[in-house]
N, C-alpha and C. Protein backbone atom coordinates (compact mmCIF):
# COMPACT_ATOMS: atom_id res chain seq x y z
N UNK A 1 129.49 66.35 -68.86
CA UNK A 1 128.62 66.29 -70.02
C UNK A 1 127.39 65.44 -69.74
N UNK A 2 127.12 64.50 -68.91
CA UNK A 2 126.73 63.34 -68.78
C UNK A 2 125.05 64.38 -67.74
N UNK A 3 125.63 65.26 -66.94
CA UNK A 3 124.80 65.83 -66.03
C UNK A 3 124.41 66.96 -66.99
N UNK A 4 124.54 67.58 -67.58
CA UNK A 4 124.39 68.25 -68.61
C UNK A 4 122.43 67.67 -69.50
N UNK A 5 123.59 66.57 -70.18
CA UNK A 5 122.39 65.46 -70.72
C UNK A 5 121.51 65.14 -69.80
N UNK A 6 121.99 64.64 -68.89
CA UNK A 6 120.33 64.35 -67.99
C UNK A 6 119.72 65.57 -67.55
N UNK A 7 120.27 66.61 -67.07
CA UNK A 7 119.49 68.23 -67.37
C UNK A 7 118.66 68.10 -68.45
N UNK A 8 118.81 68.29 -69.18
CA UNK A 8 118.62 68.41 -70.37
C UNK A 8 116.96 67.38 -70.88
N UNK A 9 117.06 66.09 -70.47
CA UNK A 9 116.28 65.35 -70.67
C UNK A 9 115.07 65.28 -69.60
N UNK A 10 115.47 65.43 -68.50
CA UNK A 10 114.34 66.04 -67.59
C UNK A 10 113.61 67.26 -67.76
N UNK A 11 114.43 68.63 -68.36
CA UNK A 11 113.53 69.33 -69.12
C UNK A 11 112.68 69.01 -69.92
N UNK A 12 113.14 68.61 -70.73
CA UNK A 12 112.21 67.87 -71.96
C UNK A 12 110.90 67.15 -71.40
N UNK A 13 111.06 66.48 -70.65
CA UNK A 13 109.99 65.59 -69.81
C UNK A 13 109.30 66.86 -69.50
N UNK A 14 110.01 67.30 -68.24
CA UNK A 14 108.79 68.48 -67.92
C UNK A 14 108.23 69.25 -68.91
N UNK A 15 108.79 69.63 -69.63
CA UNK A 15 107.88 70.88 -70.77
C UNK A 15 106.46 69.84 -71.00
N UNK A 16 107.06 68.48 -71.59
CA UNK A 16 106.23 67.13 -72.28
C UNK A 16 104.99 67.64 -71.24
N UNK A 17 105.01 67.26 -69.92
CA UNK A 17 103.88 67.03 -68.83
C UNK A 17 103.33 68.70 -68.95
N UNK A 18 103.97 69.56 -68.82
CA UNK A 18 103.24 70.54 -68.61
C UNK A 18 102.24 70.91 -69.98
N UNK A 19 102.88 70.59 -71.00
CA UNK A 19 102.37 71.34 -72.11
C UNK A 19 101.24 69.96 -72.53
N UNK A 20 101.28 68.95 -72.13
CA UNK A 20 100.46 68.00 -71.92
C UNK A 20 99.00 68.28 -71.19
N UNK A 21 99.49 68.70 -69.75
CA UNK A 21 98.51 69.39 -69.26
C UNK A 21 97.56 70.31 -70.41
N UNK A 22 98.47 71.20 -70.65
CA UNK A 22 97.63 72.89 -70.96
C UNK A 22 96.79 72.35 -72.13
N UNK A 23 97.64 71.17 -73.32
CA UNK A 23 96.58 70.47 -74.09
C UNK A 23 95.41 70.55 -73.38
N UNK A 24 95.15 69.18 -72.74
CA UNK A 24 93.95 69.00 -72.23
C UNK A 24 93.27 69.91 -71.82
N UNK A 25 93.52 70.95 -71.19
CA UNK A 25 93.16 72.14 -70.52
C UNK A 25 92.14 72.98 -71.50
N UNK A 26 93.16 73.18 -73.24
CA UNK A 26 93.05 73.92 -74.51
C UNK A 26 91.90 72.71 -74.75
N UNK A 27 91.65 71.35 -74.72
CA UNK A 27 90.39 70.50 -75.94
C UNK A 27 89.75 70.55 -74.68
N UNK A 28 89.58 70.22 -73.41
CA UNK A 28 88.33 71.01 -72.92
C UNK A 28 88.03 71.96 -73.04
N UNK A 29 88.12 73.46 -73.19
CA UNK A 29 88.09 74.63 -73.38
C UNK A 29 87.08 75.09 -75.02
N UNK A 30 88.24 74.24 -75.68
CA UNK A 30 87.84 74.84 -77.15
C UNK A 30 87.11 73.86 -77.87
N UNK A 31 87.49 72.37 -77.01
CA UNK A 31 86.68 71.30 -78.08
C UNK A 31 87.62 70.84 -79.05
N UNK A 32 87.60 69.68 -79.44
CA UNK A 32 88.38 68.79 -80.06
C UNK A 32 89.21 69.33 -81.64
N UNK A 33 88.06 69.92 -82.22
CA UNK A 33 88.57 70.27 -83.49
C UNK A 33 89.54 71.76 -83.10
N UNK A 34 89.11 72.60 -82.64
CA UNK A 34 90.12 73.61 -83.04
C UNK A 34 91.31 73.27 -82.13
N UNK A 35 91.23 72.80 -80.90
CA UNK A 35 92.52 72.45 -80.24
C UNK A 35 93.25 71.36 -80.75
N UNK A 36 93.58 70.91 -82.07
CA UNK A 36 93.82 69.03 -82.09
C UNK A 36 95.09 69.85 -82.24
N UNK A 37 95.47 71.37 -82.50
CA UNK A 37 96.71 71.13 -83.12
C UNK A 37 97.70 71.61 -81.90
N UNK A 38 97.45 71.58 -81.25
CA UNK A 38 97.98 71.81 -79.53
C UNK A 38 99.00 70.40 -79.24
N UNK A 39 98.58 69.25 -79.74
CA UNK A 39 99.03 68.00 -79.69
C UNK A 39 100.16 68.03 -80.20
N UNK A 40 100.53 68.80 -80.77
CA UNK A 40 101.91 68.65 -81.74
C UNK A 40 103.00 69.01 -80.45
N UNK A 41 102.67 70.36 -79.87
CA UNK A 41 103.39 70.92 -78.73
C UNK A 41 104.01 69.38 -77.69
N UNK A 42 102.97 68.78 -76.84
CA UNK A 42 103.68 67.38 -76.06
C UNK A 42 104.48 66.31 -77.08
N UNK A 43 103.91 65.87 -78.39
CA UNK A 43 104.25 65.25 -79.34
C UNK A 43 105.83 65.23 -79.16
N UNK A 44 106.10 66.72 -79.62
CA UNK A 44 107.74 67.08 -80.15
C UNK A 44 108.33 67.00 -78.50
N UNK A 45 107.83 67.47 -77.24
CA UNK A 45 108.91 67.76 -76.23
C UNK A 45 108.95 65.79 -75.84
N UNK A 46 107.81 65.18 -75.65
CA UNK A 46 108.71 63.65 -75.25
C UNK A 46 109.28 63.04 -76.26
N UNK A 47 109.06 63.17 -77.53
CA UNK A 47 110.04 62.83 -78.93
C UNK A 47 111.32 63.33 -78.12
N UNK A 48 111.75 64.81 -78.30
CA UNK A 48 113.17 65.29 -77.97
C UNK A 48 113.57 64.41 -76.34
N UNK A 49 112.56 64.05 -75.66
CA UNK A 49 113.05 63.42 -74.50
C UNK A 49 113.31 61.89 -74.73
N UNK A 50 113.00 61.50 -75.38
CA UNK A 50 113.36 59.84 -75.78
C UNK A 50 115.02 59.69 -76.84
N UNK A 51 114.61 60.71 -77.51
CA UNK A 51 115.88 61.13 -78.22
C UNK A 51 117.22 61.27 -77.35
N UNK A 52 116.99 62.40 -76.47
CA UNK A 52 118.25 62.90 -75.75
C UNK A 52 118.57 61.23 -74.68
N UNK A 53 117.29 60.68 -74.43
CA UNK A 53 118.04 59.57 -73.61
C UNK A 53 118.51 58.71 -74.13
N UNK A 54 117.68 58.15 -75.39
CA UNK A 54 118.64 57.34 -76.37
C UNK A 54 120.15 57.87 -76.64
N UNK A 55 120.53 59.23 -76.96
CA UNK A 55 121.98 59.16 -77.63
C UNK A 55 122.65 59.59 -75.98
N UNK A 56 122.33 59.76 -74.90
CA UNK A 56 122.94 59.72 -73.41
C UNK A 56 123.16 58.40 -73.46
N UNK A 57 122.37 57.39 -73.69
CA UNK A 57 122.79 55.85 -73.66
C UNK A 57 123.78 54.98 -74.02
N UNK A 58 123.70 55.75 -75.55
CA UNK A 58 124.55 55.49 -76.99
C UNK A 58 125.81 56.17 -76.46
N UNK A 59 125.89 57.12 -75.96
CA UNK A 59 127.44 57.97 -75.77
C UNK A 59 127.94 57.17 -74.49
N UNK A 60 127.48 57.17 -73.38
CA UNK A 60 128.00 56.17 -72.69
C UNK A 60 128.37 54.83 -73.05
N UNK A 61 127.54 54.15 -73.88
CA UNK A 61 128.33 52.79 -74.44
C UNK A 61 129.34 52.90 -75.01
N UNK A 62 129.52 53.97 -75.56
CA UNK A 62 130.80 54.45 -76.53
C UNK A 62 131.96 54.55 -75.49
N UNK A 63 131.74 55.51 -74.64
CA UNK A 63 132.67 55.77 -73.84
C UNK A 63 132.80 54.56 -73.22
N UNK A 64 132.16 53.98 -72.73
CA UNK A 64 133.14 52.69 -71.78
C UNK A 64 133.83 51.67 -72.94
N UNK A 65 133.40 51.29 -74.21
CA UNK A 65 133.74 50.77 -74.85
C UNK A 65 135.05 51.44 -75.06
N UNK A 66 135.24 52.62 -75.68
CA UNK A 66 136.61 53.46 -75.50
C UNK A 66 137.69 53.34 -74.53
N UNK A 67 137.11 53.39 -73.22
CA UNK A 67 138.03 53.10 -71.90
C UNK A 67 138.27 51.76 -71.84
N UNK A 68 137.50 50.87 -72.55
CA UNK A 68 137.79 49.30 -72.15
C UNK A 68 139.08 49.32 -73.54
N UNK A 69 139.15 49.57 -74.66
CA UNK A 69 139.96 49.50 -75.62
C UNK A 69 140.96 49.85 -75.20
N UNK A 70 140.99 51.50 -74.44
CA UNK A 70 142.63 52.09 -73.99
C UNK A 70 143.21 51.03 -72.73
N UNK A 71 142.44 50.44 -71.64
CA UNK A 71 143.19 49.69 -70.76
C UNK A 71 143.39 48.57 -71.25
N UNK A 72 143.51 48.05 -72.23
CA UNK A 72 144.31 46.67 -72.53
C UNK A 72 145.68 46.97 -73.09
């Protein structure tokens, strides 16, 4: 599950950078006003990437906390 999640969160990153790119790519192209809403696209993919690493973090604390409870 754990490799799964970090799959998972490195996607996210990449989409973030690429679609980051094509932004910039789209407000040089079109100019600030009609491209602003292109921003939303990187916005949401490193949001979902900060997310997925936060609760990868959170689930591992859980789990060792779990395994430390069952070996006593």
């Amino acid at each position: 599950m754990d490799r799964l999640a970090r799959i998972m969160e490195y996607f996210w990153l990449t989409i973030g950078v690429v679609s980051s790119l094509w932004t910039a790519w789209q407000i040089h192209l079109l100019g600030w006003t009609p491209a602003k809403v292109y921003l939303w696209f990187p916005m949401i993919c490193f949001a979902m990437f900060f997310y997925r690493r936060f609760t990868r973090r959170k689930m591992a604390q859980w789990a060792e906390r779990k395994s430390r409870e069952s070996s006593r």
